[in-house]
C-alpha atoms as a PDB file:
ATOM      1  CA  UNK A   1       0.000   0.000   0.000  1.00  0.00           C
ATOM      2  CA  UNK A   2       1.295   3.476  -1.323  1.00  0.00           C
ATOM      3  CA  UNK A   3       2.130   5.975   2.154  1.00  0.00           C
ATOM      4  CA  UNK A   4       0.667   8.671  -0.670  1.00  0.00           C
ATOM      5  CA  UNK A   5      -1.734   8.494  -2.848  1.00  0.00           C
ATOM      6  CA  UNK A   6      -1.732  11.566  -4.897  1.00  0.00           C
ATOM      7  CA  UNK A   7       0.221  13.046  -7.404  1.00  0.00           C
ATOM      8  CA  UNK A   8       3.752  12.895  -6.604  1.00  0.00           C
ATOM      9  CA  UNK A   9       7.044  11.856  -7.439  1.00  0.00           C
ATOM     10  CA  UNK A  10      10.304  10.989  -6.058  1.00  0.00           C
ATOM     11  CA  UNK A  11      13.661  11.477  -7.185  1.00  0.00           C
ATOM     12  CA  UNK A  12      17.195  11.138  -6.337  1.00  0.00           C
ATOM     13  CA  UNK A  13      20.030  13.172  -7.693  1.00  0.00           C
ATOM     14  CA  UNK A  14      23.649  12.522  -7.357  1.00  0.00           C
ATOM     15  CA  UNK A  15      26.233  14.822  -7.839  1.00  0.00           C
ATOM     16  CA  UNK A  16      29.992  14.047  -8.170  1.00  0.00           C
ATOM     17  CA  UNK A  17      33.334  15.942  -9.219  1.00  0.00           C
ATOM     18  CA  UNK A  18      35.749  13.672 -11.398  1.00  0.00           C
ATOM     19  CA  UNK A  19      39.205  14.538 -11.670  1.00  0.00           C
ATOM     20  CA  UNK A  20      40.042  13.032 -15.039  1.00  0.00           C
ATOM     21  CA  UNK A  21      43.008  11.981 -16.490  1.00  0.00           C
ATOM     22  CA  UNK A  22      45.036  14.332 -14.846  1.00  0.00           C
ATOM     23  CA  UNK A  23      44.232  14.730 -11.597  1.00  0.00           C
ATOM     24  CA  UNK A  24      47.533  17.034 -11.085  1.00  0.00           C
ATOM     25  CA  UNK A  25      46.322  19.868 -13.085  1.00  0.00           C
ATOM     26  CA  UNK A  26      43.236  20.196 -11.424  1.00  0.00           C
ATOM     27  CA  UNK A  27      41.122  19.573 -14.074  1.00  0.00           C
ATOM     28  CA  UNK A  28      37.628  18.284 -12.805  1.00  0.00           C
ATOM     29  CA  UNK A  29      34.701  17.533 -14.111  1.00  0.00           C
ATOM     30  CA  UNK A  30      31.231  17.258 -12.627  1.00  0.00           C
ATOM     31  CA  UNK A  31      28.579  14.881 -13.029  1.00  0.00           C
ATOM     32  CA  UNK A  32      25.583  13.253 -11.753  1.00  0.00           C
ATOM     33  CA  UNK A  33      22.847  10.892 -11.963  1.00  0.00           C
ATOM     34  CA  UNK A  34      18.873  11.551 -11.444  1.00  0.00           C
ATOM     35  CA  UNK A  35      16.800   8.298 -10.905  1.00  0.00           C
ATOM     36  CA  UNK A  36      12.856   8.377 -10.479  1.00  0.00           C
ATOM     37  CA  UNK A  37      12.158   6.288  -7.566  1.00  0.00           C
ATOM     38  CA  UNK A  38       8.992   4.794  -8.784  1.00  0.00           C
ATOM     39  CA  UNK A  39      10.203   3.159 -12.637  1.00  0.00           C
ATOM     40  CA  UNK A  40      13.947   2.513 -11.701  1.00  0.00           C
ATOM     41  CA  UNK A  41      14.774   4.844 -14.176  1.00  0.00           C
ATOM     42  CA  UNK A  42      17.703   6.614 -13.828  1.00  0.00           C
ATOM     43  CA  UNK A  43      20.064   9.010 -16.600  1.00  0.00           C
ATOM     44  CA  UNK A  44      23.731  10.499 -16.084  1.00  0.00           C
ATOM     45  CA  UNK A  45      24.518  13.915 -16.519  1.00  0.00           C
ATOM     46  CA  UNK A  46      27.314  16.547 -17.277  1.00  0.00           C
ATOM     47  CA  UNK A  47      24.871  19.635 -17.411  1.00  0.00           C
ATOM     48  CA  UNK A  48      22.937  20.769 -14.323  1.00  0.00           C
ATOM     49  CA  UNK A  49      19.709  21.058 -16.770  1.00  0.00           C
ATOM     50  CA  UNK A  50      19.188  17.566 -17.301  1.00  0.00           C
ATOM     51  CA  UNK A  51      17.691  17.502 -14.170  1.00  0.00           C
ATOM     52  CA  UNK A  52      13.987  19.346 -14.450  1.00  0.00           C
ATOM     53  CA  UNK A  53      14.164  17.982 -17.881  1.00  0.00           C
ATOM     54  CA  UNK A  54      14.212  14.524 -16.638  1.00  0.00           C
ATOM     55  CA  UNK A  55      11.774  15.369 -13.742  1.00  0.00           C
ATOM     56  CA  UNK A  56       9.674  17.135 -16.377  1.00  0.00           C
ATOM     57  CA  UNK A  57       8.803  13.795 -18.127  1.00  0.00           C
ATOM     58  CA  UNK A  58       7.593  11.881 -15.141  1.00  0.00           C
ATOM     59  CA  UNK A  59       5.560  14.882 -14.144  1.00  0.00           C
ATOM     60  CA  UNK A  60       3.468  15.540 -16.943  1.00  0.00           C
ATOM     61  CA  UNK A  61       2.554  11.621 -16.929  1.00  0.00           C
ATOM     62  CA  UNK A  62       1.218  12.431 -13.622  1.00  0.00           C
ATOM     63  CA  UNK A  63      -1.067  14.819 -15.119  1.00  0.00           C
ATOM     64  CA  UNK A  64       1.223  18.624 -13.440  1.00  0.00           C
ATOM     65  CA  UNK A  65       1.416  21.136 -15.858  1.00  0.00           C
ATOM     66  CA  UNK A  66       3.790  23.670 -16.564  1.00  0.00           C
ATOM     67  CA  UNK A  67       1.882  26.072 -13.746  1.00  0.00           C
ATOM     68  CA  UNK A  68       2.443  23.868 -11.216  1.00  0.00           C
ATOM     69  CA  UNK A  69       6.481  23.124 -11.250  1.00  0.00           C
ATOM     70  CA  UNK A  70       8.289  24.467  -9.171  1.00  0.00           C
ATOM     71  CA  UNK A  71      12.098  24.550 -10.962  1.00  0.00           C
ATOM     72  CA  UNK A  72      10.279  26.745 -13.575  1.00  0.00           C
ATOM     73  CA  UNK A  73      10.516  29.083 -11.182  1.00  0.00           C
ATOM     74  CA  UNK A  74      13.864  27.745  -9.523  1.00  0.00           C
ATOM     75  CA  UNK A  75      15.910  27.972 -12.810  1.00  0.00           C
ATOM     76  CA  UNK A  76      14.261  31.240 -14.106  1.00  0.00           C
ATOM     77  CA  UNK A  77      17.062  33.850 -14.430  1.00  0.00           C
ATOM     78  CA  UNK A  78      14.572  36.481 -13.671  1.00  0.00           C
ATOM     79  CA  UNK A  79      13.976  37.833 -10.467  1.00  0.00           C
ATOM     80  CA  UNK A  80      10.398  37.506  -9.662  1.00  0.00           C
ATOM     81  CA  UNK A  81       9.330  40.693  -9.148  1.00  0.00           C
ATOM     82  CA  UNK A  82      10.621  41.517 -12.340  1.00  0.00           C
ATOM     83  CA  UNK A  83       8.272  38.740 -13.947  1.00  0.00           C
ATOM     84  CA  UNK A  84       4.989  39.312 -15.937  1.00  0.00           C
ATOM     85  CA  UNK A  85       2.122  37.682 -15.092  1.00  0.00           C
ATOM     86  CA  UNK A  86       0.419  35.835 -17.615  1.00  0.00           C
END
């Protein structure tokens, strides 16, 4: 039996700095994982955007809408008060 039984999600995200070939330089590179709880799914990453594109997905198949998410607003470069209402 499901603790909730509404429209949710959950995901895990993993973030981790890889030195590379030449760890003496100081070269790193960082990556990640995101995995939706539910399906097992899970994709790697190099860019930080992959993430509420991956989310994005597995929300709409729960019926949330672009109104509703939250890392439209998280990600937005614009400061909110400087945003126009639709």
């Amino acid at each position: 039996m499901a603790l909730i039984n509404d429209r949710s999600a959950a995901f895990i995200v993993r973030v981790w700095c890889e030195h590379g070939d030449q760890p003496s330089r100081g070269v790193r590179d960082w990556r990640g994982s995101i995995e939706h709880v539910e399906s097992g799914e899970r994709v790697f990453f190099r860019e930080l955007n992959a993430v509420p594109s991956f989310m994005d997905r597995h929300l709409r198949d729960l019926g949330i809408e672009a109104p509703n998410r939250f890392w439209e607003q998280v990600f937005d470069d614009e400061p909110p008060e400087q945003r126009t209402k639709e």
